[in-house]
C-alpha atoms as a PDB file:
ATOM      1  CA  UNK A   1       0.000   0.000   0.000  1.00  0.00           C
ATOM      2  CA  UNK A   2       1.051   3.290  -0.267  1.00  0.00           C
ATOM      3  CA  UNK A   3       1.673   6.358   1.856  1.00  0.00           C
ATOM      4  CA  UNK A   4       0.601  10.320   1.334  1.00  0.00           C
ATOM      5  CA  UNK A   5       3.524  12.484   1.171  1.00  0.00           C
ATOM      6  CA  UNK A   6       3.079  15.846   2.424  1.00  0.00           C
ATOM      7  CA  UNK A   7       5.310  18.567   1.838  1.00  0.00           C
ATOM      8  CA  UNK A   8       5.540  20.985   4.706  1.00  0.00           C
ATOM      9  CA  UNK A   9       8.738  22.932   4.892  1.00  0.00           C
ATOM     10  CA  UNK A  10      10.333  25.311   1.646  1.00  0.00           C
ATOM     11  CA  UNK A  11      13.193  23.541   0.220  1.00  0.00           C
ATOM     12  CA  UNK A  12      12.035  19.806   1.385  1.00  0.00           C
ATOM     13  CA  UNK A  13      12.548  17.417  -1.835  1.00  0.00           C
ATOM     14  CA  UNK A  14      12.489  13.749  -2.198  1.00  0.00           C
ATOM     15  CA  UNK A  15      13.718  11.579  -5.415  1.00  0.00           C
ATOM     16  CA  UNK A  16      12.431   8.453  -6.806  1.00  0.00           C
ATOM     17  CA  UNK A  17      10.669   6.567  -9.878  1.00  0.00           C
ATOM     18  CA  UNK A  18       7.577   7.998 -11.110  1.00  0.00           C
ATOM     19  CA  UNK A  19       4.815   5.231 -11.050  1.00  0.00           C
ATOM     20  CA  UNK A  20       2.458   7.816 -12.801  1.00  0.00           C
ATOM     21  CA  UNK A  21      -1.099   9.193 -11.997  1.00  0.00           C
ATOM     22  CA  UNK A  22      -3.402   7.306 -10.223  1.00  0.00           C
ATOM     23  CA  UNK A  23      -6.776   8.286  -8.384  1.00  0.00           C
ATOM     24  CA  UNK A  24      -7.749   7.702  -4.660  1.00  0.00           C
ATOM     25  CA  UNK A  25     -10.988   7.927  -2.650  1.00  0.00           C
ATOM     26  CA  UNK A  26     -10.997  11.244  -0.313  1.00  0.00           C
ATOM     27  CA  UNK A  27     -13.680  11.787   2.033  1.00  0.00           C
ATOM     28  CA  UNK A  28     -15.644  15.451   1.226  1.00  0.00           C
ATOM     29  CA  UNK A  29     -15.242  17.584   4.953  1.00  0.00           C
ATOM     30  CA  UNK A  30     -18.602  18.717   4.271  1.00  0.00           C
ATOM     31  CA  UNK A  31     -20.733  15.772   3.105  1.00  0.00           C
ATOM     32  CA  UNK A  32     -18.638  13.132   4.306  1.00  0.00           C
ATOM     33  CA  UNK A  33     -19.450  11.372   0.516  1.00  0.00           C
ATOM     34  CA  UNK A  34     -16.290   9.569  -0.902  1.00  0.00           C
ATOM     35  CA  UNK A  35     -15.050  11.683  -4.019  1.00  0.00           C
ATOM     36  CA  UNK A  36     -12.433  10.163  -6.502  1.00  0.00           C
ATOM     37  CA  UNK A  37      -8.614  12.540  -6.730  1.00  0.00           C
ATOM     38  CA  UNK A  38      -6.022  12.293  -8.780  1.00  0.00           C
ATOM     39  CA  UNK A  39      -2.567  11.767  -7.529  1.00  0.00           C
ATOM     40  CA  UNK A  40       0.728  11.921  -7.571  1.00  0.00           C
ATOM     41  CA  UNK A  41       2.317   8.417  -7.310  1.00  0.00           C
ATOM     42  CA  UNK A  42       6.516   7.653  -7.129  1.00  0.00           C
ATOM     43  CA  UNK A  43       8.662   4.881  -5.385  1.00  0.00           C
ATOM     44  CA  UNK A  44      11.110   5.985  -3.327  1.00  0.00           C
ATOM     45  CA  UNK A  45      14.957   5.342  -3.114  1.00  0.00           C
ATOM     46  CA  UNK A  46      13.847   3.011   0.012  1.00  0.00           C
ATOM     47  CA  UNK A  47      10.883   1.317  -1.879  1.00  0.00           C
ATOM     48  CA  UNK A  48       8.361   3.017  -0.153  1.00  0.00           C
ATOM     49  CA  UNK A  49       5.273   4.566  -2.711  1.00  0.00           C
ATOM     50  CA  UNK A  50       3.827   7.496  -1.835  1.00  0.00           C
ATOM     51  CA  UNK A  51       1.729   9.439  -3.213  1.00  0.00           C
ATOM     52  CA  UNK A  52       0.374  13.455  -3.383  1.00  0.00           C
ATOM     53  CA  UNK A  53      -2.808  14.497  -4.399  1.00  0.00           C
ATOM     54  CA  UNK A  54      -2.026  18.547  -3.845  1.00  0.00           C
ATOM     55  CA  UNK A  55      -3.484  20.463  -6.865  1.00  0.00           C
ATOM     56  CA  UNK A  56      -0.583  22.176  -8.190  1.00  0.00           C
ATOM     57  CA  UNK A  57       1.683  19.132  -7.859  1.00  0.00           C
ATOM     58  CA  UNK A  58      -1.087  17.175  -9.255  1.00  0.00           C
ATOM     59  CA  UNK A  59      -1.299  20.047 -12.284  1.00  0.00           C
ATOM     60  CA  UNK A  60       2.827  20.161 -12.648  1.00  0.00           C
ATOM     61  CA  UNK A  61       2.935  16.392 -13.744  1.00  0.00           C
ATOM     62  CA  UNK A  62      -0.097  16.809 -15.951  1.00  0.00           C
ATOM     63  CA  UNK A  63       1.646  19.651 -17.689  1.00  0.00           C
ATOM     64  CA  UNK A  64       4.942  18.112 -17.616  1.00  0.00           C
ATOM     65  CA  UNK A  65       3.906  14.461 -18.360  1.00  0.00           C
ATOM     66  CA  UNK A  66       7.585  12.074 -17.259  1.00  0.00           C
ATOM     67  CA  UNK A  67       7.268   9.297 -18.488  1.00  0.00           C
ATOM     68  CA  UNK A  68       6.053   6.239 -15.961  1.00  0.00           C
ATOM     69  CA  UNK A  69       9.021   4.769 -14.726  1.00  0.00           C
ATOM     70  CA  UNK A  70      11.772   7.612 -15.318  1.00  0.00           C
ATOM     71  CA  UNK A  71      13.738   9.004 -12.168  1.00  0.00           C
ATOM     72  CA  UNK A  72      12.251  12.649 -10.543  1.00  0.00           C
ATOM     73  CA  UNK A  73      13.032  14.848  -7.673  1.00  0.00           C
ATOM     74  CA  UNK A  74      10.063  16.964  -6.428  1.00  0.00           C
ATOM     75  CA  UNK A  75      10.919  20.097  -4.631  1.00  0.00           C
ATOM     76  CA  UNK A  76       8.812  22.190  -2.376  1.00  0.00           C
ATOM     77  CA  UNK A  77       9.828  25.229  -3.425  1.00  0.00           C
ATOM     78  CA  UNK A  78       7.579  28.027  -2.204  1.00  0.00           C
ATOM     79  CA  UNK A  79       3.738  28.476  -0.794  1.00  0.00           C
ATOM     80  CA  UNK A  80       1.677  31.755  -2.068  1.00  0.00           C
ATOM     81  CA  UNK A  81      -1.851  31.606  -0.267  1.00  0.00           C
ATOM     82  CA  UNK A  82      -3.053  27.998  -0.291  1.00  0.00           C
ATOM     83  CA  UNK A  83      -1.288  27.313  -3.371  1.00  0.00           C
ATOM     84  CA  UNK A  84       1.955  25.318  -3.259  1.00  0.00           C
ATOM     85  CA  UNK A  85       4.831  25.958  -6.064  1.00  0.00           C
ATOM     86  CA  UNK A  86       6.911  22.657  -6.912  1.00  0.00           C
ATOM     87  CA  UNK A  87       9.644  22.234  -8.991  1.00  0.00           C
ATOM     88  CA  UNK A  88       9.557  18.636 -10.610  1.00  0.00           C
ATOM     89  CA  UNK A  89      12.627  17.246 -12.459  1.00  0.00           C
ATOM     90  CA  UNK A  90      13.624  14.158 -14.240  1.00  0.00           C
ATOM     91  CA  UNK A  91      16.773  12.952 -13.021  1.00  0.00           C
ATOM     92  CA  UNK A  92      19.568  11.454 -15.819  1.00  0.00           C
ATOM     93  CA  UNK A  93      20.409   8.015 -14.737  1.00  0.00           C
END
């Protein structure tokens, strides 16, 4: 199974192999009805998966598209309002 990786300090990164998107059930705060979100999904250098289903993150792999399997680092780079900046990069092997 895997585990939700949250970002929460500027600067925090973590590397590993990009499993691609997926979709997981999360639980509406106001009508408690199961809703379907797209994630984030990567193993990492210790085989754990994790995934992120933060918008922006969520929106940076859409736009950049890596192809499944390729090496990325994901960096928390900055946080304007509720909106998180990331910098996503495919690593060279």
């Amino acid at each position: 199974s895997s585990k939700y990786f949250e970002f929460t300090q500027k600067g925090q990164s973590t590397r590993g192999i990009f499993l691609g998107m997926t979709w997981i059930q999360c639980k509406d705060p106001n009508t408690g009805e199961l809703k379907p979100l797209e994630s984030v999904s990567w193993l990492s250098q210790d085989g754990t998966m994790f995934i992120n289903s933060g918008a922006a993150l969520v929106s940076c792999f859409r736009q950049f598209q890596p192809p499944k399997g390729c090496p990325v680092e994901i960096t928390f780079e900055d946080k304007k309002g509720n909106c998180k900046i990331y910098n996503v990069k495919v690593l060279v092997q």
